[in-house]
Every structure is written in structure tokens, then in C-alpha cells.
N, C-alpha and C. Protein backbone atom coordinates (compact mmCIF):
# COMPACT_ATOMS: atom_id res chain seq x y z
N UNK A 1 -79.59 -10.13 85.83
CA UNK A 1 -78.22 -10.62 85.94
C UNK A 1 -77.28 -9.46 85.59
N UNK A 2 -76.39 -9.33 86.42
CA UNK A 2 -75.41 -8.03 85.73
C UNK A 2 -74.37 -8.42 85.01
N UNK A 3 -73.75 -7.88 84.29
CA UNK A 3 -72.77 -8.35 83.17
C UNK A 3 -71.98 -8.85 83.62
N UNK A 4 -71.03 -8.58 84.97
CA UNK A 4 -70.29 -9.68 85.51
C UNK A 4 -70.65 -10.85 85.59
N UNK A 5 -71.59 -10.89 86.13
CA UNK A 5 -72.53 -12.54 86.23
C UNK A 5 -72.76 -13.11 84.93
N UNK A 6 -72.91 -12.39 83.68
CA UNK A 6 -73.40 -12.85 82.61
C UNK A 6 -72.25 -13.13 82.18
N UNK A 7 -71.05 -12.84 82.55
CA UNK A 7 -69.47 -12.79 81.80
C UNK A 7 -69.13 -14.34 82.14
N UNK A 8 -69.00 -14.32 83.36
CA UNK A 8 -68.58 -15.50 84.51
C UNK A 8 -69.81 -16.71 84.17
N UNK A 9 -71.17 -16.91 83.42
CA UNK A 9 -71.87 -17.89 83.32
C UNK A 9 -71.16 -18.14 81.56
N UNK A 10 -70.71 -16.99 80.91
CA UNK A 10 -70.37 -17.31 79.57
C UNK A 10 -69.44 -18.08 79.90
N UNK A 11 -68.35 -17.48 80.60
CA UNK A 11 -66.89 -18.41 80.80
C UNK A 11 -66.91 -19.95 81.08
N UNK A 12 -67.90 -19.85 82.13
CA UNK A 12 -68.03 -21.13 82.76
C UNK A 12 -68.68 -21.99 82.13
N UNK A 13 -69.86 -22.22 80.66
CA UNK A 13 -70.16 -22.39 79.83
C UNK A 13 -69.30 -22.85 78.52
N UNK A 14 -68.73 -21.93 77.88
CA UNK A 14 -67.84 -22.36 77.01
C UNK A 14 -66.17 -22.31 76.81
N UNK A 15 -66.04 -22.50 78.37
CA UNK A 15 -64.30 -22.10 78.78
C UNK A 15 -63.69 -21.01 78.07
N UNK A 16 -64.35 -19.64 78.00
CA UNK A 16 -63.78 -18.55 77.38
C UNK A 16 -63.32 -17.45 78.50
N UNK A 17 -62.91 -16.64 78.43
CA UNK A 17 -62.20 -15.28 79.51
C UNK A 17 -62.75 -13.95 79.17
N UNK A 18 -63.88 -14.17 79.22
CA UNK A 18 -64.70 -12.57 78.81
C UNK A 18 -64.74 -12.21 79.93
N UNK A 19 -64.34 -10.49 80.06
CA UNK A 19 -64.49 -9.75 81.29
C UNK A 19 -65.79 -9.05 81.03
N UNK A 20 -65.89 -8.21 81.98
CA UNK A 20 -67.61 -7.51 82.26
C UNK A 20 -67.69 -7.00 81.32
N UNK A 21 -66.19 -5.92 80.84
CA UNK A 21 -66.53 -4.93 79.83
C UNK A 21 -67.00 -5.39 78.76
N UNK A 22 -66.13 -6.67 78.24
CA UNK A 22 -66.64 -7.37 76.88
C UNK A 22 -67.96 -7.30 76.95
N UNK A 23 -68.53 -8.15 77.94
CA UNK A 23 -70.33 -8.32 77.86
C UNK A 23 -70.91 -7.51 77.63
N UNK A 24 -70.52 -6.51 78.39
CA UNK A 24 -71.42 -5.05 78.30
C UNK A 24 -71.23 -4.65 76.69
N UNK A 25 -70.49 -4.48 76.73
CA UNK A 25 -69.87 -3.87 74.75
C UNK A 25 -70.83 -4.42 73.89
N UNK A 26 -70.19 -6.66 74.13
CA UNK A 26 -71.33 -7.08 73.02
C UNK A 26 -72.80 -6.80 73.07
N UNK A 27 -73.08 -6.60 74.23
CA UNK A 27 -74.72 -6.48 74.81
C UNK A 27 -75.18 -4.90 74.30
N UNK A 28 -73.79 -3.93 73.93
CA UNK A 28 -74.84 -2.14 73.20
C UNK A 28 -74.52 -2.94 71.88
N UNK A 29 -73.77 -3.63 71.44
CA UNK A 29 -73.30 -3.75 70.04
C UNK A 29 -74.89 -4.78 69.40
N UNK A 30 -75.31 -5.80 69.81
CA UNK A 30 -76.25 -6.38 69.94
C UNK A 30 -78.03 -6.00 70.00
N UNK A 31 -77.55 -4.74 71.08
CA UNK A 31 -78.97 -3.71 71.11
C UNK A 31 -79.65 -4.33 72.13
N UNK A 32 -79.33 -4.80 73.02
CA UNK A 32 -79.58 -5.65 74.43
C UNK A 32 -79.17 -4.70 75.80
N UNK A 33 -78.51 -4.13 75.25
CA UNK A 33 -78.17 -3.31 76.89
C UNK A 33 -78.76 -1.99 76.44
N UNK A 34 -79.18 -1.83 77.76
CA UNK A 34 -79.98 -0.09 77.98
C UNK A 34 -79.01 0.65 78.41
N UNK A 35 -78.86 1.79 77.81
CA UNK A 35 -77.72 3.13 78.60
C UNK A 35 -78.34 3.66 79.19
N UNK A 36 -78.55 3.54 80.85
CA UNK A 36 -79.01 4.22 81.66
C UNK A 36 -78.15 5.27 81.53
N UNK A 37 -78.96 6.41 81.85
CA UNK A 37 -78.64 7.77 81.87
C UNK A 37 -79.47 8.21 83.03
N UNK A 38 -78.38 9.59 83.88
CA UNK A 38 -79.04 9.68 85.25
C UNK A 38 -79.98 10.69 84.83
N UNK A 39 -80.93 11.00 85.82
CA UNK A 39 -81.60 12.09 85.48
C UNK A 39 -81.07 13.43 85.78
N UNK A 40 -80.76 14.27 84.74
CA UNK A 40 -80.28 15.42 84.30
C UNK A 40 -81.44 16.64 85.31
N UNK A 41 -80.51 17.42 86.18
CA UNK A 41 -80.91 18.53 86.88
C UNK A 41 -81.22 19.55 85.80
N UNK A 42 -82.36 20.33 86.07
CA UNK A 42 -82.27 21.33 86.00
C UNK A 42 -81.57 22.49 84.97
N UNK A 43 -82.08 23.14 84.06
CA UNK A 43 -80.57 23.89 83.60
C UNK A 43 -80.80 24.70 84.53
N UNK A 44 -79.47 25.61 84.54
CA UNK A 44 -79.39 27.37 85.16
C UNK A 44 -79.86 28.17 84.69
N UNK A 45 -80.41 29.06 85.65
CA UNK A 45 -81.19 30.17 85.20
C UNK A 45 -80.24 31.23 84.66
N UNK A 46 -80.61 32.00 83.51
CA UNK A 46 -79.90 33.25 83.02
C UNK A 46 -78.34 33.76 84.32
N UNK A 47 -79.53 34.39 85.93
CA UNK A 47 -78.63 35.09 86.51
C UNK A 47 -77.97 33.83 87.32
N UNK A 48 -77.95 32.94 87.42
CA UNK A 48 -77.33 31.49 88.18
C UNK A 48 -75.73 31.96 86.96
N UNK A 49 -76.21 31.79 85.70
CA UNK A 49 -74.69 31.84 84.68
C UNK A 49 -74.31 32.84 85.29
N UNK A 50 -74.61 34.03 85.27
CA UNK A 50 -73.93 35.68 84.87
C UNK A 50 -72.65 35.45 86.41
N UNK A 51 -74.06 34.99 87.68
CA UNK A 51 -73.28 34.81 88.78
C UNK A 51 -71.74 34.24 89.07
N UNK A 52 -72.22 33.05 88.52
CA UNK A 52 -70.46 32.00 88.44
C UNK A 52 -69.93 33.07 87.55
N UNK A 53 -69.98 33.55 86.59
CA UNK A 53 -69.14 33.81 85.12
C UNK A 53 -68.63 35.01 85.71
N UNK A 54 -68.92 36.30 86.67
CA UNK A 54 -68.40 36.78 87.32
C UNK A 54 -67.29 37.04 87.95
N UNK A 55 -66.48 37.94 87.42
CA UNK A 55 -64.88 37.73 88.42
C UNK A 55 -64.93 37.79 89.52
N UNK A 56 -64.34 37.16 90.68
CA UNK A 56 -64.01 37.69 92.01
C UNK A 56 -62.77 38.20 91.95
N UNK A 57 -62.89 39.09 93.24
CA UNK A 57 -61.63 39.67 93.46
C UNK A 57 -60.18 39.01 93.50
N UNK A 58 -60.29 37.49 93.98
CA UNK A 58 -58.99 36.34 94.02
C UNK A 58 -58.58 36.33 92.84
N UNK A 59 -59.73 36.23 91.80
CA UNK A 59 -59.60 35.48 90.28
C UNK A 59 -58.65 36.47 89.72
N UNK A 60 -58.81 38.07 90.04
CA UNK A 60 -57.59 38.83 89.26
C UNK A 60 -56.36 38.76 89.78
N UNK A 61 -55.84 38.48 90.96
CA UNK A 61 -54.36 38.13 91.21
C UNK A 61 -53.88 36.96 90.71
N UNK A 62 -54.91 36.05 90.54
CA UNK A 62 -54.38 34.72 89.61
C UNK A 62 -54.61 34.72 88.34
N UNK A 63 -55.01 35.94 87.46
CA UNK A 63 -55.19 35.85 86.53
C UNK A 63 -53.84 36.82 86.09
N UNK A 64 -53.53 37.88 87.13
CA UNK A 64 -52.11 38.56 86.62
C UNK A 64 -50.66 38.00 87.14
N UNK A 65 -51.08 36.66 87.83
CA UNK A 65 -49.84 36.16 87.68
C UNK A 65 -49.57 34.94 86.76
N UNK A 66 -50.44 34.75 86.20
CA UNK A 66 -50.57 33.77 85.07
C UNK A 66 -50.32 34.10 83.34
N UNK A 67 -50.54 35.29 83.93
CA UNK A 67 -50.48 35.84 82.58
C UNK A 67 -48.85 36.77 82.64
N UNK A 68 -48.12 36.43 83.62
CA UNK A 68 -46.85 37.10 83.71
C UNK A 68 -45.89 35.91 82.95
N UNK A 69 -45.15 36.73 81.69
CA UNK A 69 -44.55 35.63 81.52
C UNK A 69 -42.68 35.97 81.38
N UNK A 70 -41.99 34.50 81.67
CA UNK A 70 -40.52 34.92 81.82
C UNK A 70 -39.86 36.24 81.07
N UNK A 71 -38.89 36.83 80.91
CA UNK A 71 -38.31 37.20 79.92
C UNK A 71 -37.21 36.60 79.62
N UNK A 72 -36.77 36.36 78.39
CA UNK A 72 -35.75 35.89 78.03
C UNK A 72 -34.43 36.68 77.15
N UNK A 73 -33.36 36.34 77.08
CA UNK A 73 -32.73 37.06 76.96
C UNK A 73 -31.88 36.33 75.61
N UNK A 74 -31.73 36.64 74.41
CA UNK A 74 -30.92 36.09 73.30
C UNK A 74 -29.27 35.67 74.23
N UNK A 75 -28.99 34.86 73.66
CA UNK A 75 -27.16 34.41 74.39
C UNK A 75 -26.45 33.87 72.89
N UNK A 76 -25.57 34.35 72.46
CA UNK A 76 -25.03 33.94 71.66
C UNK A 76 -24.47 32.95 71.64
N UNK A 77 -24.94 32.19 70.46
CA UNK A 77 -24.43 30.89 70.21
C UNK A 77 -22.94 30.19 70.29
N UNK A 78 -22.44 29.30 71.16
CA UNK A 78 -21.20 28.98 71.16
C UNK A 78 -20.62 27.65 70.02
N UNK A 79 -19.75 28.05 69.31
CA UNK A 79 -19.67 26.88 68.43
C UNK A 79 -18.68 25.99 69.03
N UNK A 80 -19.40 24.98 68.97
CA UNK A 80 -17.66 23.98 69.85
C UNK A 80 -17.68 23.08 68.78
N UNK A 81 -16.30 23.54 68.19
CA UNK A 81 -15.91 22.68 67.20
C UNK A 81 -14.39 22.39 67.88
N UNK A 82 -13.71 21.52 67.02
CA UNK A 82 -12.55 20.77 67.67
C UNK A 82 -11.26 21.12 66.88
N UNK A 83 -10.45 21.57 68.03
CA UNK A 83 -9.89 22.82 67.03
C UNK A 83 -8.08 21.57 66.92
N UNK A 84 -8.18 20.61 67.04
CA UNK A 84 -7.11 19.25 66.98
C UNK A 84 -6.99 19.37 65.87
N UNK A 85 -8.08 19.23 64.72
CA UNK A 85 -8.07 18.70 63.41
C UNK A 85 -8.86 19.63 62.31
N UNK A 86 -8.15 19.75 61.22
CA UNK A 86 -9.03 20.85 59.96
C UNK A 86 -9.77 19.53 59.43
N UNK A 87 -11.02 20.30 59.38
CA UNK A 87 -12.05 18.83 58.76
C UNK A 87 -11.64 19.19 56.97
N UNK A 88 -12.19 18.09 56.61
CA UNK A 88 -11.78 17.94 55.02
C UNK A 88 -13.05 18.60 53.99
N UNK A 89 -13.90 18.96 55.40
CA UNK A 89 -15.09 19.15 54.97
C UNK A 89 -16.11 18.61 53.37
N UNK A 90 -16.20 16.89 53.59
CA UNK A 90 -16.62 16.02 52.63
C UNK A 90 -18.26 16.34 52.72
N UNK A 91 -18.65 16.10 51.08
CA UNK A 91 -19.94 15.75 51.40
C UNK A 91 -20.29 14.54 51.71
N UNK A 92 -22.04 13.69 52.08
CA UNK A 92 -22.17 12.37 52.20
C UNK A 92 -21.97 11.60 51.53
N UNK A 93 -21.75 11.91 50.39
CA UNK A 93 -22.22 11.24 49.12
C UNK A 93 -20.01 10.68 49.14
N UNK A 94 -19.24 11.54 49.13
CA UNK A 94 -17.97 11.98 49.08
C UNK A 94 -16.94 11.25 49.71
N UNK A 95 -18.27 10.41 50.82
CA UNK A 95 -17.03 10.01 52.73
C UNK A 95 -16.97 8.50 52.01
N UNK A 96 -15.65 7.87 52.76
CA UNK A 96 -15.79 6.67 52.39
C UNK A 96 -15.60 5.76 53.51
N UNK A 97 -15.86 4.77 53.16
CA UNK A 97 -16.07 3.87 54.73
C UNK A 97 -15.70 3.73 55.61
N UNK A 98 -13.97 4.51 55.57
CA UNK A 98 -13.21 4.93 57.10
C UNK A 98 -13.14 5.79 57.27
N UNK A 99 -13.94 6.93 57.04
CA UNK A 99 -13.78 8.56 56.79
C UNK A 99 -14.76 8.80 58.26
N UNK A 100 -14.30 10.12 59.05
CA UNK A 100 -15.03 10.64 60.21
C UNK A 100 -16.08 11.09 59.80
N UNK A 101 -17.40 10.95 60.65
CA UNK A 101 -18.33 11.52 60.13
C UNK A 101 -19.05 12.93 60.94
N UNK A 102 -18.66 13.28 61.94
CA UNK A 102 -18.54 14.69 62.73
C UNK A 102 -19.03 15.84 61.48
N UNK A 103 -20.27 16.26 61.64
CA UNK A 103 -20.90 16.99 61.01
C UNK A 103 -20.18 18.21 61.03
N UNK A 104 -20.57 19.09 60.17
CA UNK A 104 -20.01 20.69 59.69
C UNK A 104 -21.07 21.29 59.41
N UNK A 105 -21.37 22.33 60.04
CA UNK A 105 -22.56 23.21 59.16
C UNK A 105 -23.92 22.82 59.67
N UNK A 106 -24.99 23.28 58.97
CA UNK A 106 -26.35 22.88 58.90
C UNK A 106 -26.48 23.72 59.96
N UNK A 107 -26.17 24.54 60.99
CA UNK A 107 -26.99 25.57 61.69
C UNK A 107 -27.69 26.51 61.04
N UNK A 108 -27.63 26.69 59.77
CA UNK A 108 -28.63 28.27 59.89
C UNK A 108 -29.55 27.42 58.48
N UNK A 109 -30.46 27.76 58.11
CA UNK A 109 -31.36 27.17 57.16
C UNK A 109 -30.62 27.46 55.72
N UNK A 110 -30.92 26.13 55.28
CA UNK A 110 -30.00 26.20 53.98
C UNK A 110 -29.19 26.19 54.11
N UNK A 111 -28.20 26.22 54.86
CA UNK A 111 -26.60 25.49 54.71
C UNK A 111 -25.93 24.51 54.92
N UNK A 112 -25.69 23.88 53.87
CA UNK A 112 -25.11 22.93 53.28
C UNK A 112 -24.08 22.01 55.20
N UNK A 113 -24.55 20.77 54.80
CA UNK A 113 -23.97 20.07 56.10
C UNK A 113 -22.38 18.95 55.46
N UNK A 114 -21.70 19.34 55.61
CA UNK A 114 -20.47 18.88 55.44
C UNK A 114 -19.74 17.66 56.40
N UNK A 115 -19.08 16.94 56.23
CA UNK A 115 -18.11 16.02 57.27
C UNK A 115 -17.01 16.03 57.55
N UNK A 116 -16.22 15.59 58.50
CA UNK A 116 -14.48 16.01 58.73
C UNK A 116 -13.93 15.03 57.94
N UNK A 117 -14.03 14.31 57.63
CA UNK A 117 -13.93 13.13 56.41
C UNK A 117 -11.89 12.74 56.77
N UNK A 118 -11.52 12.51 58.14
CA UNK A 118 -10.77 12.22 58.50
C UNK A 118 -10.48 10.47 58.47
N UNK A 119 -9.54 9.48 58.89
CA UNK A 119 -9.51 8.45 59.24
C UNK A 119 -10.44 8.13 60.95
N UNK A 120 -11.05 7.53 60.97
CA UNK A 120 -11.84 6.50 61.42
C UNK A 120 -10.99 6.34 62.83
N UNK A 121 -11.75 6.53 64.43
CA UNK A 121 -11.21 5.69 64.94
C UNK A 121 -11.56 4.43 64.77
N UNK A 122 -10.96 3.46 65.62
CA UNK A 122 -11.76 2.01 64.84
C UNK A 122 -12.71 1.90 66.46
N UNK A 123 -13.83 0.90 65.77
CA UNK A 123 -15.07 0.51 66.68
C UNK A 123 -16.20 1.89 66.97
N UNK A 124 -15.55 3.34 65.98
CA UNK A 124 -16.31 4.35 66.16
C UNK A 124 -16.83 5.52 64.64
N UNK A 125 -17.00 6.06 64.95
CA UNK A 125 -17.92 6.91 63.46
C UNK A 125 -17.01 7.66 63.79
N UNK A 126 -15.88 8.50 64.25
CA UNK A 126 -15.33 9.66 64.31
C UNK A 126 -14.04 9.33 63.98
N UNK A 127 -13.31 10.21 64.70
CA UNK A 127 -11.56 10.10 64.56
C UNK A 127 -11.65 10.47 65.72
N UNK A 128 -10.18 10.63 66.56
CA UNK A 128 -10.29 10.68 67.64
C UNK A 128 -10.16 11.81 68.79
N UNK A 129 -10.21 12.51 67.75
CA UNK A 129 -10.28 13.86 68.31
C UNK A 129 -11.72 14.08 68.09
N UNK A 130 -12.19 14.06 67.36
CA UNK A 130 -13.94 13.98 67.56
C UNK A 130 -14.34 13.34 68.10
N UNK A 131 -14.18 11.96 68.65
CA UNK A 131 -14.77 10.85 69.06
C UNK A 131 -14.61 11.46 70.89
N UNK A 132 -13.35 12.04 71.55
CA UNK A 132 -13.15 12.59 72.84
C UNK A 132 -13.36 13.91 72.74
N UNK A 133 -14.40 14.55 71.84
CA UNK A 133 -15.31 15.83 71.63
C UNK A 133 -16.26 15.25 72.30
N UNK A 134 -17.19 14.35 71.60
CA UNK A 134 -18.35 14.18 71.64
C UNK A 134 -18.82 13.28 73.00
N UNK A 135 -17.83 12.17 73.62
CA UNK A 135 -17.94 11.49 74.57
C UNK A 135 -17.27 12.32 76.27
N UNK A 136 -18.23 11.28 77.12
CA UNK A 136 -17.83 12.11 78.55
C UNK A 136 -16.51 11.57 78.86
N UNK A 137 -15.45 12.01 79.09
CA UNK A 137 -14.09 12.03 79.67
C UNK A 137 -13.80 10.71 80.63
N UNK A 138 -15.10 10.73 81.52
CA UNK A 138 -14.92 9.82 82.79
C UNK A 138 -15.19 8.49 82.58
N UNK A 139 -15.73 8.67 81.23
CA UNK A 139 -16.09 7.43 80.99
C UNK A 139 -15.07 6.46 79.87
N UNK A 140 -15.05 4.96 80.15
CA UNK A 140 -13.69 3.97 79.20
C UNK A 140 -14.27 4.73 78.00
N UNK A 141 -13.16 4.39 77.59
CA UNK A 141 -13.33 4.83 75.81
C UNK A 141 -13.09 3.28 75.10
N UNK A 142 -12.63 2.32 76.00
CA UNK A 142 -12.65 0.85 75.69
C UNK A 142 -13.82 0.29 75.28
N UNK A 143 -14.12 -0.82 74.13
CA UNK A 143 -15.23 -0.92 74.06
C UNK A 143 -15.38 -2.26 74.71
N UNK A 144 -16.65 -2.51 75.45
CA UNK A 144 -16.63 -3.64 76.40
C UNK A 144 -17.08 -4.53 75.42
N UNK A 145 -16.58 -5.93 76.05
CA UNK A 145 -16.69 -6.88 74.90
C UNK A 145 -18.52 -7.44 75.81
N UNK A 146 -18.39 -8.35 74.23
CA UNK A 146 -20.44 -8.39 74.73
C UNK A 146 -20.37 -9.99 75.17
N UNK A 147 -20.93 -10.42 75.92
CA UNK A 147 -21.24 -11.58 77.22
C UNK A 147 -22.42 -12.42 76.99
N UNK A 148 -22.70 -11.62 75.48
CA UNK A 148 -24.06 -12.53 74.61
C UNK A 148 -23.74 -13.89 74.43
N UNK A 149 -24.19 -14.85 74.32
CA UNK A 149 -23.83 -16.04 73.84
C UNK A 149 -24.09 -16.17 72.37
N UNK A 150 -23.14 -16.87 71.72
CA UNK A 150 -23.27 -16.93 70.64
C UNK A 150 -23.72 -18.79 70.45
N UNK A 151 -24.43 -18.94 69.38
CA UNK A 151 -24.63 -20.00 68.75
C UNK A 151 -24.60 -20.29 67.68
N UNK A 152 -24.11 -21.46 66.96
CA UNK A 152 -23.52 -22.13 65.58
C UNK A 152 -24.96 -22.37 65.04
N UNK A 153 -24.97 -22.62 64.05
CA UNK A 153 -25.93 -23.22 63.33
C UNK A 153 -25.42 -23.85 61.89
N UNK A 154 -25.63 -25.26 61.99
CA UNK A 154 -25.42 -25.98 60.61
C UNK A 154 -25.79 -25.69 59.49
N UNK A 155 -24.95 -25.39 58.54
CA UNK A 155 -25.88 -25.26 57.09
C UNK A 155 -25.72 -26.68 56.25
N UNK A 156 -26.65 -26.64 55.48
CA UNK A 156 -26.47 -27.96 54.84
C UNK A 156 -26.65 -27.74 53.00
């Protein structure tokens, strides 16, 4: 019987949904199924290896263009900061719940990350000169109202 068949007489037996694989699984887990294994050719002889392992002549043009790699060129870093507003430069600990939060700093290791610690636009983490930094132009700056349904629930 092959394990499909043995799957499909389990199912049909005790109304369960075992696929082939299951059977097969429980059947090595069990010590019931044999792992056929095909019969294994031959090894290679010594010069059979040396032969394959051999470069051909193709293998070195694809081996020197593989091994060609880009060059790159350093570009100096552009800082785009927002030159509307002097940040107050707050720490986290410092900002308070309507304060902008438009980071300062933290590019080079170890330095200290600061905030513009401005007024708040409202419905956003920034002010609004940061807030039309950070967002695309083309897009509302309105915030769309949400079309969720809401539901009550009684307390008692």
C-alpha cells in the first residue's frame, strides 16, 4: 500500500485529514518505513577528478570578469537640515509632549542625538517646517478622516 493509500484508508476510517507526508513521517518515526536509497554509482577515479577540476580556457574570462569589481568613489555627505527654524536642540528625556521631535546629530559614532524641541504641528511629531522637510510636497498634508466604524459598548 503506498502512503497515500494508507493516508486516505486512515482518513476514511477515523474522519481525520492526514496527507501522504504525515504517513510517511509517522511510518520513519515508528520504524515502519524503509528509506530506500538509490544505488550509488561508482566513485571517480583519481584522473576523472583532476580532469573536471581543470581550468578551461572559457572558465578564465569568467573568472576575470567576476572577479572585476565596481569602483567607488567617496561623495560627500549632504546635510539637509531645515534652515526655517533654530532647533532648541532638547534632549529625550528634556521634550515635552508638544515639543518637535526632528532629530539632531547622531551621524558620526558617539554623538550625542538631540531634538528641535519646537511646538508641535497638531496630528504630527514635528513642527511645520519639519513636518514639509520630511513629507512629499504632492502629497495632502490633510489628515484623512478614518471610515472605520466605530462601536459603543455598555459598561455596567
Amino acid at each position: 500500500m503506498s502512503y497515500r493509500d494508507a493516508a486516505n484508508a486512515i482518513n476514511a476510517r477515523f474522519g481525520t485529514f492526514y496527507s501522504r507526508s504525515s504517513a510517511l513521517g509517522r511510518a520513519r518515526r515508528m520504524g515502519l518505513a524503509e528509506i530506500g536509497r538509490p544505488e550509488l554509482s561508482p566513485r571517480m577515479t583519481e584522473a576523472q577528478f583532476q580532469q573536471l577540476a581543470r581550468p578551461r580556457p572559457d572558465d578564465a574570462a569568467l573568472l576575470k570578469f567576476l572577479r572585476r569589481r565596481p569602483a567607488f568613489s567617496r561623495l560627500e555627505a549632504v546635510q539637509l537640515r531645515c534652515v526655517e527654524v533654530v532647533p532648541r536642540y532638547l534632549e529625550l528625556i528634556e521634550l515635552d509632549a508638544g515639543d518637535c521631535r526632528y532629530p539632531y546629530g547622531g551621524d558620526e559614532e558617539g554623538e550625542a542625538i538631540t531634538f528641535c524641541g519646537h511646538p508641535r504641528r497638531k496630528g504630527s511629531s514635528y513642527c511645520t517646517p519639519h513636518f514639509h522637510l520630511t513629507r512629499n510636497p504632492e502629497i495632502p498634508t490633510e489628515r484623512v478622516p478614518s471610515v472605520a466604524p466605530l462601536r459603543s459598548i455598555a459598561t455596567v
